[in-house]
N, C-alpha and C. Protein backbone atom coordinates (compact mmCIF):
# COMPACT_ATOMS: atom_id res chain seq x y z
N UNK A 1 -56.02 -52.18 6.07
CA UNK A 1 -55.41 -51.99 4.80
C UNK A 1 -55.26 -50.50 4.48
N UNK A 2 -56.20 -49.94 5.15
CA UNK A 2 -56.46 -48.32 4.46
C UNK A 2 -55.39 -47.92 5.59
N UNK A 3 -54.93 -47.94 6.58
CA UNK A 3 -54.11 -47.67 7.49
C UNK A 3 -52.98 -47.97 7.16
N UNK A 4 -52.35 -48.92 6.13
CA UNK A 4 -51.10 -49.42 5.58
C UNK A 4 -51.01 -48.83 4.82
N UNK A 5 -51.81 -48.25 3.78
CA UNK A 5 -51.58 -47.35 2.53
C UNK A 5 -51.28 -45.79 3.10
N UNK A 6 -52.21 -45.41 4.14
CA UNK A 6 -51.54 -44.34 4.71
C UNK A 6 -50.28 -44.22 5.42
N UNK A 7 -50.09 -45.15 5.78
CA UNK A 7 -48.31 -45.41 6.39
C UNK A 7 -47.61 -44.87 5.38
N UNK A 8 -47.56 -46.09 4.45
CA UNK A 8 -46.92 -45.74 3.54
C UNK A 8 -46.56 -44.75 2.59
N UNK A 9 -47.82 -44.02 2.43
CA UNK A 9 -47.38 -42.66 1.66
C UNK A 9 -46.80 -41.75 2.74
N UNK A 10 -47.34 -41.35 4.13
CA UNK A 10 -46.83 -40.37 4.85
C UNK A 10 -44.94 -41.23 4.74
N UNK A 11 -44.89 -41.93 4.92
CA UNK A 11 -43.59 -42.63 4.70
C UNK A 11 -42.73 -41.83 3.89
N UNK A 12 -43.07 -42.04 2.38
CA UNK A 12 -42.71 -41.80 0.94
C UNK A 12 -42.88 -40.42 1.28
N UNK A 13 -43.86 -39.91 1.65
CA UNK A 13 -43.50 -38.14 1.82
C UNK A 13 -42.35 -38.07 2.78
N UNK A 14 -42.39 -38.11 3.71
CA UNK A 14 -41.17 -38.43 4.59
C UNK A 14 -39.74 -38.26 3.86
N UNK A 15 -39.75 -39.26 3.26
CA UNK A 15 -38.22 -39.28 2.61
C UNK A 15 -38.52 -38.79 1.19
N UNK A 16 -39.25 -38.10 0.40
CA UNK A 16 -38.94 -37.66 -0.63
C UNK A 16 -39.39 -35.76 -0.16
N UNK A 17 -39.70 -35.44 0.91
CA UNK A 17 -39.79 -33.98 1.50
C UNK A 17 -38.16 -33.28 1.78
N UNK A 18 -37.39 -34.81 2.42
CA UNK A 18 -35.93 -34.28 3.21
C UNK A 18 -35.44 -33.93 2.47
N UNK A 19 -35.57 -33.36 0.92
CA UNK A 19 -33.90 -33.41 0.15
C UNK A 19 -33.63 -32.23 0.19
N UNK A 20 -32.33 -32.15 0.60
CA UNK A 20 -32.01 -30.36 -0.02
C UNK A 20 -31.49 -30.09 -1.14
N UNK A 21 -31.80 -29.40 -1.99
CA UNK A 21 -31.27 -28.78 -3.03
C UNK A 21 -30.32 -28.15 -3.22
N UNK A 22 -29.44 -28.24 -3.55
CA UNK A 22 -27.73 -27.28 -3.54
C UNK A 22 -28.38 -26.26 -4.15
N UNK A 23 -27.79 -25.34 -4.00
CA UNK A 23 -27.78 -23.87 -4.42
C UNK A 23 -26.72 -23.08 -4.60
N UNK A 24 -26.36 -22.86 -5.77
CA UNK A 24 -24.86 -22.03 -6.08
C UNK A 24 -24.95 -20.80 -5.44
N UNK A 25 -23.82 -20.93 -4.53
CA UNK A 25 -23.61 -19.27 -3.99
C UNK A 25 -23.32 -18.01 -4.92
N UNK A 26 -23.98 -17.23 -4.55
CA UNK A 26 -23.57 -15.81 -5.57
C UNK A 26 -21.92 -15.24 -5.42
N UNK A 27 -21.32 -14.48 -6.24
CA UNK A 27 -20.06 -14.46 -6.13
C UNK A 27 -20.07 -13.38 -5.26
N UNK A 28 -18.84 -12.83 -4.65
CA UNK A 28 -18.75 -11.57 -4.09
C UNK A 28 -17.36 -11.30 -4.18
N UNK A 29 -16.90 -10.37 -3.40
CA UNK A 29 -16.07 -9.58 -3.31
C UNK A 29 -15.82 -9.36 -1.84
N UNK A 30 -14.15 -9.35 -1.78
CA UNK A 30 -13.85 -9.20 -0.07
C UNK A 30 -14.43 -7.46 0.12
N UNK A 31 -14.35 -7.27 1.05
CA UNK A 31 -14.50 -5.34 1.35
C UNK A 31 -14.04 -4.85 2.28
N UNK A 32 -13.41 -4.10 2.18
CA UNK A 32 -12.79 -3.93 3.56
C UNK A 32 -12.82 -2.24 2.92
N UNK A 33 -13.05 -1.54 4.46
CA UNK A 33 -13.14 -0.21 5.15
C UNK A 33 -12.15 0.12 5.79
N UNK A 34 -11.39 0.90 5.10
CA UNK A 34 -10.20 2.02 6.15
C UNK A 34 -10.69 2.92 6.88
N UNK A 35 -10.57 3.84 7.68
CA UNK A 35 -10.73 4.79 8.37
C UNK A 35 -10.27 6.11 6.99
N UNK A 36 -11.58 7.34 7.74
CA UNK A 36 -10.88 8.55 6.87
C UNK A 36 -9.66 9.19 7.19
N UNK A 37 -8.91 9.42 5.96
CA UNK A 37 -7.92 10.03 6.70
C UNK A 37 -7.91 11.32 7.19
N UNK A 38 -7.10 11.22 8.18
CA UNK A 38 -6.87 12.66 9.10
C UNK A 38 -5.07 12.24 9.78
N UNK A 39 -4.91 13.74 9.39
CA UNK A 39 -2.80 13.89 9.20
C UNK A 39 -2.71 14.30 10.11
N UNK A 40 -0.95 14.20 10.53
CA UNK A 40 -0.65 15.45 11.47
C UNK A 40 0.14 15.69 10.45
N UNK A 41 1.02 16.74 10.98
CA UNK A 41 2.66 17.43 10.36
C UNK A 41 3.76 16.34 11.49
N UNK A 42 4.43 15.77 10.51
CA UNK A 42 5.65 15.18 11.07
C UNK A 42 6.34 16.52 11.15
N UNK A 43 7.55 16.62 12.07
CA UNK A 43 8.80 17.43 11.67
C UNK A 43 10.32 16.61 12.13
N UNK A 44 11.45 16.37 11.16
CA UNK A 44 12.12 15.62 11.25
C UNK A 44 13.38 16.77 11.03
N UNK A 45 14.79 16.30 10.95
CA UNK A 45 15.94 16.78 11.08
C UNK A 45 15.77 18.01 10.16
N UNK A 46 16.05 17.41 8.88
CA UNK A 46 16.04 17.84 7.75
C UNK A 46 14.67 18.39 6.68
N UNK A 47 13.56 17.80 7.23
CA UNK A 47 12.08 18.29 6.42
C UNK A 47 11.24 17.82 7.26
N UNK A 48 9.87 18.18 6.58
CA UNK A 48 8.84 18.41 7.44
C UNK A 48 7.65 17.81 6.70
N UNK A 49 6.73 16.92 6.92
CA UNK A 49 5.49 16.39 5.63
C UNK A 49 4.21 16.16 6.57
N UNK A 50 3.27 15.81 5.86
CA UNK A 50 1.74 15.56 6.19
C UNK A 50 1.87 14.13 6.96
N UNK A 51 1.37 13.37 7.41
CA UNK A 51 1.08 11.76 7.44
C UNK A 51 0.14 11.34 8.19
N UNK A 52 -0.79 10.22 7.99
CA UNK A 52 -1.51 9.40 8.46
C UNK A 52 -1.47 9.29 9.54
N UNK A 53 -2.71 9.48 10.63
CA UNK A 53 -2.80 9.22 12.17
C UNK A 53 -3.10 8.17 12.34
N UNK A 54 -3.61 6.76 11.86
CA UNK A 54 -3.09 5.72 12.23
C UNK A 54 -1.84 5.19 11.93
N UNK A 55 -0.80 5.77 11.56
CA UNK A 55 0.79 5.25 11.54
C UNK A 55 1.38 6.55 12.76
N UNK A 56 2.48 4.86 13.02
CA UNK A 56 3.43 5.63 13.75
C UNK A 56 4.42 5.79 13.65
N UNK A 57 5.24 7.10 13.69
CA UNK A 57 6.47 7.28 13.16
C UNK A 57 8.02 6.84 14.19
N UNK A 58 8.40 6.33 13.35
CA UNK A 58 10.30 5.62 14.28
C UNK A 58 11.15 6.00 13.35
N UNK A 59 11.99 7.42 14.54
CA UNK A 59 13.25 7.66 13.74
C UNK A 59 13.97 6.55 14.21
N UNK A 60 15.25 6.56 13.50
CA UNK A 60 16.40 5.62 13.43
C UNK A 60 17.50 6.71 13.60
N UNK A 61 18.74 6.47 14.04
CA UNK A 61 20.16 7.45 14.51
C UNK A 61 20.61 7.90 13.33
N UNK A 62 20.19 6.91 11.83
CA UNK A 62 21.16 7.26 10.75
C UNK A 62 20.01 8.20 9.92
N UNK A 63 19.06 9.12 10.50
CA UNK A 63 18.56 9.94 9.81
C UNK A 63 17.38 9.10 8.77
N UNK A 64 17.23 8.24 9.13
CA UNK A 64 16.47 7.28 8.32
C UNK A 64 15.08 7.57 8.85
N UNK A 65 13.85 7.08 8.53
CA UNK A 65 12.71 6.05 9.34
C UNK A 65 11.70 6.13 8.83
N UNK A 66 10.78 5.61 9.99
CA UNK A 66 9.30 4.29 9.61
C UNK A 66 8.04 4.53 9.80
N UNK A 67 7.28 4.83 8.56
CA UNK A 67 5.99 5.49 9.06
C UNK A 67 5.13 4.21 9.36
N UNK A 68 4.52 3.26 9.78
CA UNK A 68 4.17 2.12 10.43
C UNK A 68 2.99 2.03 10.58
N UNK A 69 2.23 0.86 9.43
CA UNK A 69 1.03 0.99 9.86
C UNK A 69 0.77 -0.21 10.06
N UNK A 70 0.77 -0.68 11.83
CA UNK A 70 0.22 -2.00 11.76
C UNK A 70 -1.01 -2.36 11.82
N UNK A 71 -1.75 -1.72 11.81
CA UNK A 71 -3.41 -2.39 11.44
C UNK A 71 -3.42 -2.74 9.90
N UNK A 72 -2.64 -2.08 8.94
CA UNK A 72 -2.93 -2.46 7.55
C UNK A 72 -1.52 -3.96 7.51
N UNK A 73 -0.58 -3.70 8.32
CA UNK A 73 0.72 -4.89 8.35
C UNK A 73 1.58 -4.54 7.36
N UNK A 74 1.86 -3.07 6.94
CA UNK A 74 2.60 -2.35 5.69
C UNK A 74 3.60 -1.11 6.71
N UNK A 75 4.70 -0.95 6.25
CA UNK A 75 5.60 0.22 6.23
C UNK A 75 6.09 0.68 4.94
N UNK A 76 6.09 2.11 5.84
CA UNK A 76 6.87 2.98 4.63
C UNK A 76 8.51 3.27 4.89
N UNK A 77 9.38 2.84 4.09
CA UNK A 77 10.94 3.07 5.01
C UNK A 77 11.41 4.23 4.24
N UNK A 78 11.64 5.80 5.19
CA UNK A 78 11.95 6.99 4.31
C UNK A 78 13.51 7.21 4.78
N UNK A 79 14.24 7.37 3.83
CA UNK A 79 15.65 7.84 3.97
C UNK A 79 15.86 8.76 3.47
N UNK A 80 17.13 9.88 4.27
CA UNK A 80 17.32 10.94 3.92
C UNK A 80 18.57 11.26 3.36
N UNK A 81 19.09 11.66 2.20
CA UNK A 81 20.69 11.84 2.00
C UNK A 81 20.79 12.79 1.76
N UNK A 82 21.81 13.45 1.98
CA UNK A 82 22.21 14.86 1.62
C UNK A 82 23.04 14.94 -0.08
N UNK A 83 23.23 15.92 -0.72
CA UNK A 83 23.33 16.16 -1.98
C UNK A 83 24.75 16.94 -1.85
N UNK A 84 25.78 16.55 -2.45
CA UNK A 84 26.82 17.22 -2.30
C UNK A 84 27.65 16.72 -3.37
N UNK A 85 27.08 17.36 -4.30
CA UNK A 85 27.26 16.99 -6.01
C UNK A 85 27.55 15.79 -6.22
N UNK A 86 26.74 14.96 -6.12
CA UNK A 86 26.27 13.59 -6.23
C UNK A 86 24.48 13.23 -6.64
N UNK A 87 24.18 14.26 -6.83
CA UNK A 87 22.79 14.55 -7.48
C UNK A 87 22.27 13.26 -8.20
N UNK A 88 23.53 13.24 -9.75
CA UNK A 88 23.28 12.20 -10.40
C UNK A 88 23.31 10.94 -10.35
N UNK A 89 24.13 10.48 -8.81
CA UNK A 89 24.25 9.29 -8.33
C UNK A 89 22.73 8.58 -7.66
N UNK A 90 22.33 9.46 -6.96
CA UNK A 90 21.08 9.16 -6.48
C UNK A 90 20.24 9.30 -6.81
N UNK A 91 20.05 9.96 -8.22
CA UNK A 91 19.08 9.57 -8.93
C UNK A 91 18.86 8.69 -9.51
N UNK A 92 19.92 7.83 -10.30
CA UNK A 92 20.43 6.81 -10.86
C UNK A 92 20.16 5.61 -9.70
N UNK A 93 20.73 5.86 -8.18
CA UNK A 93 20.17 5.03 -7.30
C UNK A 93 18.82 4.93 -7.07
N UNK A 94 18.21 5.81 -6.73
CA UNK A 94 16.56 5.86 -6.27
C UNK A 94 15.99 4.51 -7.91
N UNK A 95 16.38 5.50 -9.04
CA UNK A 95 15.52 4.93 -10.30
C UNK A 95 16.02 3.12 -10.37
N UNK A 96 17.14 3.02 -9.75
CA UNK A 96 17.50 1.49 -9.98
C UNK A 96 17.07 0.62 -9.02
N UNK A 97 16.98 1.45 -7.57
CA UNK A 97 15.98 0.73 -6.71
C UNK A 97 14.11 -0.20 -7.17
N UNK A 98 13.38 1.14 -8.04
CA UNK A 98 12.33 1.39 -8.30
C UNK A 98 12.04 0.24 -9.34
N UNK A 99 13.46 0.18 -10.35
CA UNK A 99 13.50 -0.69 -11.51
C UNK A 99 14.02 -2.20 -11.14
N UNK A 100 14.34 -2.24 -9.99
CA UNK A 100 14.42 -3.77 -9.27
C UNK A 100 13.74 -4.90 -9.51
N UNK A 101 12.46 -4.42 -8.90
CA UNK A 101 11.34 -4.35 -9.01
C UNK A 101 10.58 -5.52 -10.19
N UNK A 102 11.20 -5.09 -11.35
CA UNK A 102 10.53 -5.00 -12.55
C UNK A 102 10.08 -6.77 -13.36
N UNK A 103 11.19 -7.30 -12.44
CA UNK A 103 11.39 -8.87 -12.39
C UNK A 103 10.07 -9.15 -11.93
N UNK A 104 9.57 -9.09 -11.00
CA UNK A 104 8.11 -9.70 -10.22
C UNK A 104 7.14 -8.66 -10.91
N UNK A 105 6.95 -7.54 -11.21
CA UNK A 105 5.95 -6.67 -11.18
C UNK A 105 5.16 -6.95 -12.49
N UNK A 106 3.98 -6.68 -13.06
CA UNK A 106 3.48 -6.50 -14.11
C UNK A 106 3.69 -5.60 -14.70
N UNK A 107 4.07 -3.60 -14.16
CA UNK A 107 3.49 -2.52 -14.65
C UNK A 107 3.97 -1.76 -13.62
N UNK A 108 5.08 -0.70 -13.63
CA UNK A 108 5.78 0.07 -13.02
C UNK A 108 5.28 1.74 -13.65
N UNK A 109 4.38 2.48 -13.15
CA UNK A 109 3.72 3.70 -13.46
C UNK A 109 4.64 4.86 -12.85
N UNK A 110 5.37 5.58 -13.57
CA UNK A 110 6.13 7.05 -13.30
C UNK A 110 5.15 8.05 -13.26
N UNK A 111 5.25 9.05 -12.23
CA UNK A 111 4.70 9.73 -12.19
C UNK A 111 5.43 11.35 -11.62
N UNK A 112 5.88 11.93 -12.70
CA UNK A 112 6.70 13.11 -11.53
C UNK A 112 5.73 13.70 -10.91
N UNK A 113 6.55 14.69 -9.85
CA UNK A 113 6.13 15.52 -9.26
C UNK A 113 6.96 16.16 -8.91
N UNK A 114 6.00 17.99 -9.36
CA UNK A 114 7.28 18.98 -9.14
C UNK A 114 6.60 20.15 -8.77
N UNK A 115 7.33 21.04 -7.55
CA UNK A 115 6.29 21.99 -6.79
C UNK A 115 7.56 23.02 -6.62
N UNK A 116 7.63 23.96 -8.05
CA UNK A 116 8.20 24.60 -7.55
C UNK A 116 8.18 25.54 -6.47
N UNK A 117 7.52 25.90 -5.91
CA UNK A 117 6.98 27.12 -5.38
C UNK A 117 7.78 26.72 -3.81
N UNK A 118 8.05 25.17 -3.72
CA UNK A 118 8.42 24.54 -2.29
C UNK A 118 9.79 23.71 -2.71
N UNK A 119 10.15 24.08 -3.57
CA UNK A 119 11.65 23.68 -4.65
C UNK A 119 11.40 21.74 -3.84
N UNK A 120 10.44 21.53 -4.35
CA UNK A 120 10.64 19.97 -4.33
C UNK A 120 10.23 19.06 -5.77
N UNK A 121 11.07 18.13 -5.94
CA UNK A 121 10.82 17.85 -7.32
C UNK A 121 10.99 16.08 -7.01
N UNK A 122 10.68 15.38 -7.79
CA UNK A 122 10.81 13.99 -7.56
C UNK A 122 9.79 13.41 -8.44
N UNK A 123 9.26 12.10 -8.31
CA UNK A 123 8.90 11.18 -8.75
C UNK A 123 8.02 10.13 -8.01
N UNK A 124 7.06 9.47 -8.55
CA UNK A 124 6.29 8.57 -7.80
C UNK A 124 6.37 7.12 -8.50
N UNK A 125 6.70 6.00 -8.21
CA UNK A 125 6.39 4.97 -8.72
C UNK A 125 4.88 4.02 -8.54
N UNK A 126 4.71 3.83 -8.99
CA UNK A 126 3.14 2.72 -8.72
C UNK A 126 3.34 1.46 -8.94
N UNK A 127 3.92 0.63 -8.59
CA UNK A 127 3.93 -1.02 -8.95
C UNK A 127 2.87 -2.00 -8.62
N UNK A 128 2.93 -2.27 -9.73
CA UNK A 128 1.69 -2.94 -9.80
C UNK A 128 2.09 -4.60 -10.25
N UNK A 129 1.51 -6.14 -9.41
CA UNK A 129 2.16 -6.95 -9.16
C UNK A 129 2.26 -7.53 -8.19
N UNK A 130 2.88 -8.78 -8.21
CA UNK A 130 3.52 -9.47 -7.22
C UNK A 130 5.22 -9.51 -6.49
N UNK A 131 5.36 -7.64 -6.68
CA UNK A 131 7.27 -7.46 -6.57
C UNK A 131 6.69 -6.85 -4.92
N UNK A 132 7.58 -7.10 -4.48
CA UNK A 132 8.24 -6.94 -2.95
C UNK A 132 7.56 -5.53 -2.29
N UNK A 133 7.84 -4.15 -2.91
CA UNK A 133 6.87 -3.03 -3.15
C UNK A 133 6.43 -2.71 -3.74
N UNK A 134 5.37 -1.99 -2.91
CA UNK A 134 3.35 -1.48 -4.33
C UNK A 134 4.03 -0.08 -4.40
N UNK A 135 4.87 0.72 -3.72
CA UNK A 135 5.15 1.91 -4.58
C UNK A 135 6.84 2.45 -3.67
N UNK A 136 6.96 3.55 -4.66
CA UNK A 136 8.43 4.26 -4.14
C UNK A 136 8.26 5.74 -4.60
N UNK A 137 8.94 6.37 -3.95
CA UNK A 137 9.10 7.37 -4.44
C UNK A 137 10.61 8.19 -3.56
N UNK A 138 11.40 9.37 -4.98
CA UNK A 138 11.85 10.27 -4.07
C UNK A 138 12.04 12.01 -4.45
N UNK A 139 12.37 12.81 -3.62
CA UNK A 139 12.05 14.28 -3.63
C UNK A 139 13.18 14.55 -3.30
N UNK A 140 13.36 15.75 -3.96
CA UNK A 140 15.07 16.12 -3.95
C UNK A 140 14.88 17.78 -4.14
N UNK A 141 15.45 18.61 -3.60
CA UNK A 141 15.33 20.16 -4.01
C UNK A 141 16.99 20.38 -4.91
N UNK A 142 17.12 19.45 -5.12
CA UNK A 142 18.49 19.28 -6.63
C UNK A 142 19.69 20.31 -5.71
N UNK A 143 19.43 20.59 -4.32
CA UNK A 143 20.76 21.37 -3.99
C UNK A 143 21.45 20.43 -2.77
N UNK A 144 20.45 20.36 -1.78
CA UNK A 144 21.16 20.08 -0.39
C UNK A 144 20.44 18.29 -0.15
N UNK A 145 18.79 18.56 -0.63
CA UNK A 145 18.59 17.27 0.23
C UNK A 145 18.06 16.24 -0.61
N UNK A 146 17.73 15.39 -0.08
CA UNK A 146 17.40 13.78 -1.19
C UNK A 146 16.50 13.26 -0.03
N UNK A 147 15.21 12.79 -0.15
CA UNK A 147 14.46 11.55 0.53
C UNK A 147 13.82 10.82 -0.90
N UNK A 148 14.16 9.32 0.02
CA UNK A 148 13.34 8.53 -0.80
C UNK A 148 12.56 7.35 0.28
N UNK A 149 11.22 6.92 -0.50
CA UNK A 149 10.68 6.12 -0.22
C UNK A 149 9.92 5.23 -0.04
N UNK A 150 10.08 3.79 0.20
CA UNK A 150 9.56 2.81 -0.21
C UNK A 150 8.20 2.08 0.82
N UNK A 151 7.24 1.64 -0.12
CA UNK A 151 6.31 1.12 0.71
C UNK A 151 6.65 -0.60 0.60
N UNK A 152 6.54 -1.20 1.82
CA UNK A 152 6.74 -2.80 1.90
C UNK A 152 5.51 -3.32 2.59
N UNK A 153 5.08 -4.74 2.95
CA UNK A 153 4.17 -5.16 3.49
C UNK A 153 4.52 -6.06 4.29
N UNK A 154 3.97 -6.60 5.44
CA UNK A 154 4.74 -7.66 6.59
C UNK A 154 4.43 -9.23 6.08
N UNK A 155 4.24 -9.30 4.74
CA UNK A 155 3.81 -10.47 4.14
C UNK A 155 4.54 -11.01 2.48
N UNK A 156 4.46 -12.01 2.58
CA UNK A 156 4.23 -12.49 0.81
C UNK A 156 3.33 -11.66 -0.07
N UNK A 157 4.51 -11.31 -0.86
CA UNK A 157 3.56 -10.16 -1.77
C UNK A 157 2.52 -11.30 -2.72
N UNK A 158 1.60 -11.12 -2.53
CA UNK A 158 0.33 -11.54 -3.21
C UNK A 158 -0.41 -10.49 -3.67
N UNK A 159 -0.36 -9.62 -5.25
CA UNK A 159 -1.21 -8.78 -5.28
C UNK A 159 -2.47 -8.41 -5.03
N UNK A 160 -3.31 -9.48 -5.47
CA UNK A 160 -4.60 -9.93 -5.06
C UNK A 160 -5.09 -9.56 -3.65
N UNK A 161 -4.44 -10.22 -2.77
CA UNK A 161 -4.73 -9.69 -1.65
C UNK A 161 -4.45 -8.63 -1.02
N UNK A 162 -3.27 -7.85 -0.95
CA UNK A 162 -2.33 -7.13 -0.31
C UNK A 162 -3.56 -5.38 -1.77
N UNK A 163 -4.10 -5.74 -2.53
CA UNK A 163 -4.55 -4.34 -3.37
C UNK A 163 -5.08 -3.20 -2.49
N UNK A 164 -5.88 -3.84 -1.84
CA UNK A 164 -7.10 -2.70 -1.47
C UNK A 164 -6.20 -1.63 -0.21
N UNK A 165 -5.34 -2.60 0.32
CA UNK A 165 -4.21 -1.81 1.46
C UNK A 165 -3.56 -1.17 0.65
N UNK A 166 -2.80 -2.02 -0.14
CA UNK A 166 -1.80 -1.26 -1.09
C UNK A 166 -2.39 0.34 -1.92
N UNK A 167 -3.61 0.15 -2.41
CA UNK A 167 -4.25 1.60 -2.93
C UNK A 167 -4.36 2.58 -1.92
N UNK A 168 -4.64 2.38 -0.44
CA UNK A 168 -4.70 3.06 0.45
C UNK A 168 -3.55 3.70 1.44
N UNK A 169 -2.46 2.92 1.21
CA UNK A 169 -1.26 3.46 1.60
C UNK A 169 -0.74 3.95 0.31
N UNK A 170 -0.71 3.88 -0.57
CA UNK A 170 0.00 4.84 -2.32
C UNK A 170 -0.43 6.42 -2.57
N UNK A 171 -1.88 6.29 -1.46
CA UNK A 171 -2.52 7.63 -1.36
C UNK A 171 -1.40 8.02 -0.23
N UNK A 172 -1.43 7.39 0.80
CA UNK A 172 -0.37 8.00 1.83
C UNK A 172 0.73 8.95 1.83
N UNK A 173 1.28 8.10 0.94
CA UNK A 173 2.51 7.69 0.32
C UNK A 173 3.04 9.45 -0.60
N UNK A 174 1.20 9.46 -0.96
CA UNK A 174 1.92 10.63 -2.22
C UNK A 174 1.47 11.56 -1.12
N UNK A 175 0.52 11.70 -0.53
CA UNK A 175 0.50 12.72 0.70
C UNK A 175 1.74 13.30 0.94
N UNK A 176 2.94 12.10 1.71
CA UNK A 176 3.87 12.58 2.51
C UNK A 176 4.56 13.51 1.17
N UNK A 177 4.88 12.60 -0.10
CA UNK A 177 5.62 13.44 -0.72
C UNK A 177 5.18 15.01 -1.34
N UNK A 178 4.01 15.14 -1.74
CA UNK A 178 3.37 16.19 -1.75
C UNK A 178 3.41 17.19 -0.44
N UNK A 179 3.50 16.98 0.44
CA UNK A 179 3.26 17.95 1.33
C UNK A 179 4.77 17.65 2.39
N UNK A 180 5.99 17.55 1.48
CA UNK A 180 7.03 17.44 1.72
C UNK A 180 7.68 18.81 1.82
N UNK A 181 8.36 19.42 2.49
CA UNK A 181 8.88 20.91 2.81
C UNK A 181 10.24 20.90 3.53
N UNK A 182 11.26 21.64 3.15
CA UNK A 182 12.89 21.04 3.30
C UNK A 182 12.51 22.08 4.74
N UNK A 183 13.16 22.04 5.86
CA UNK A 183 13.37 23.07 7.14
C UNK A 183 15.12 23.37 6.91
């Protein structure tokens, strides 16, 4: 009898020991680590800028091209036009490109930029959102030359996901135009 009562409880411990207890996971946050940056000097037809050593640069024949970063899955597409009193056209173009945009985006941030000292003057956009590009920008020395340019991603713009790249190429982004210089 005393051997049946011990059955039985090691039993009852048995199956009332197995239970697991759920436990709410703590929240987190994705994280992701870029590399520091370190530039070279592009030099192209018409100007000359800083850029990112993990992108790679592709001219195109029509004076165009692609600073390329496929580890992040983002390009930058820079075009070059020349100015031949049409100033106000392409400004009006660049700003209507930028204002495209405005349909998907939450929050479109202007930001000039102007260096005289290197007669470059222009503008930065910041979009912020679910629109097609996280930023644009273009630089013009108001006589001979015009670049502008846009950052895209190789995906469905999902802000959420696409941020932490997107903040890290906008730094890029203002690099090139900042350290933009007409040859």
């Amino acid at each position: 009898m005393r051997l049946r009562i011990l059955m039985a409880l090691g039993l009852l411990w048995c199956a009332l020991s197995c239970k697991d207890e759920a436990l709410p996971k703590p929240k987190a946050m994705l994280r992701l680590e870029y590399p520091e940056v370190q530039t070279n000097r592009a030099n192209v037809d018409r100007f000359n800028f800083e850029y990112n050593t993990i992108a790679q640069i592709k001219e195109e024949n029509d004076g165009s091209l692609t600073i390329d970063y496929p580890s992040l899955k983002g390009a930058v597409f820079i075009t070059y036009k020349e100015v031949d009193g049409n100033l106000d056209k392409l400004l009006s173009d660049a700003q209507k490109l930028s204002y495209e945009h405005v349909v998907k985006a939450d929050n479109i941030l202007e930001q000039p930029f102007v260096n005289n000292e290197d007669r470059v003057y222009g503008m930065f956009y910041e979009v912020k959102g679910d629109a097609a590009s996280q930023a644009q920008f273009y630089a013009t020395d108001s006589i001979r030359n015009f670049v502008t340019g846009s950052l895209y991603f190789y995906a469905k713009p999902n802000y959420d996901s696409i941020y932490p790249a997107a903040v890290y190429l906008q730094k890029d982004i203002r690099r090139v135009m900042e350290t933009l210089r007409w040859n």
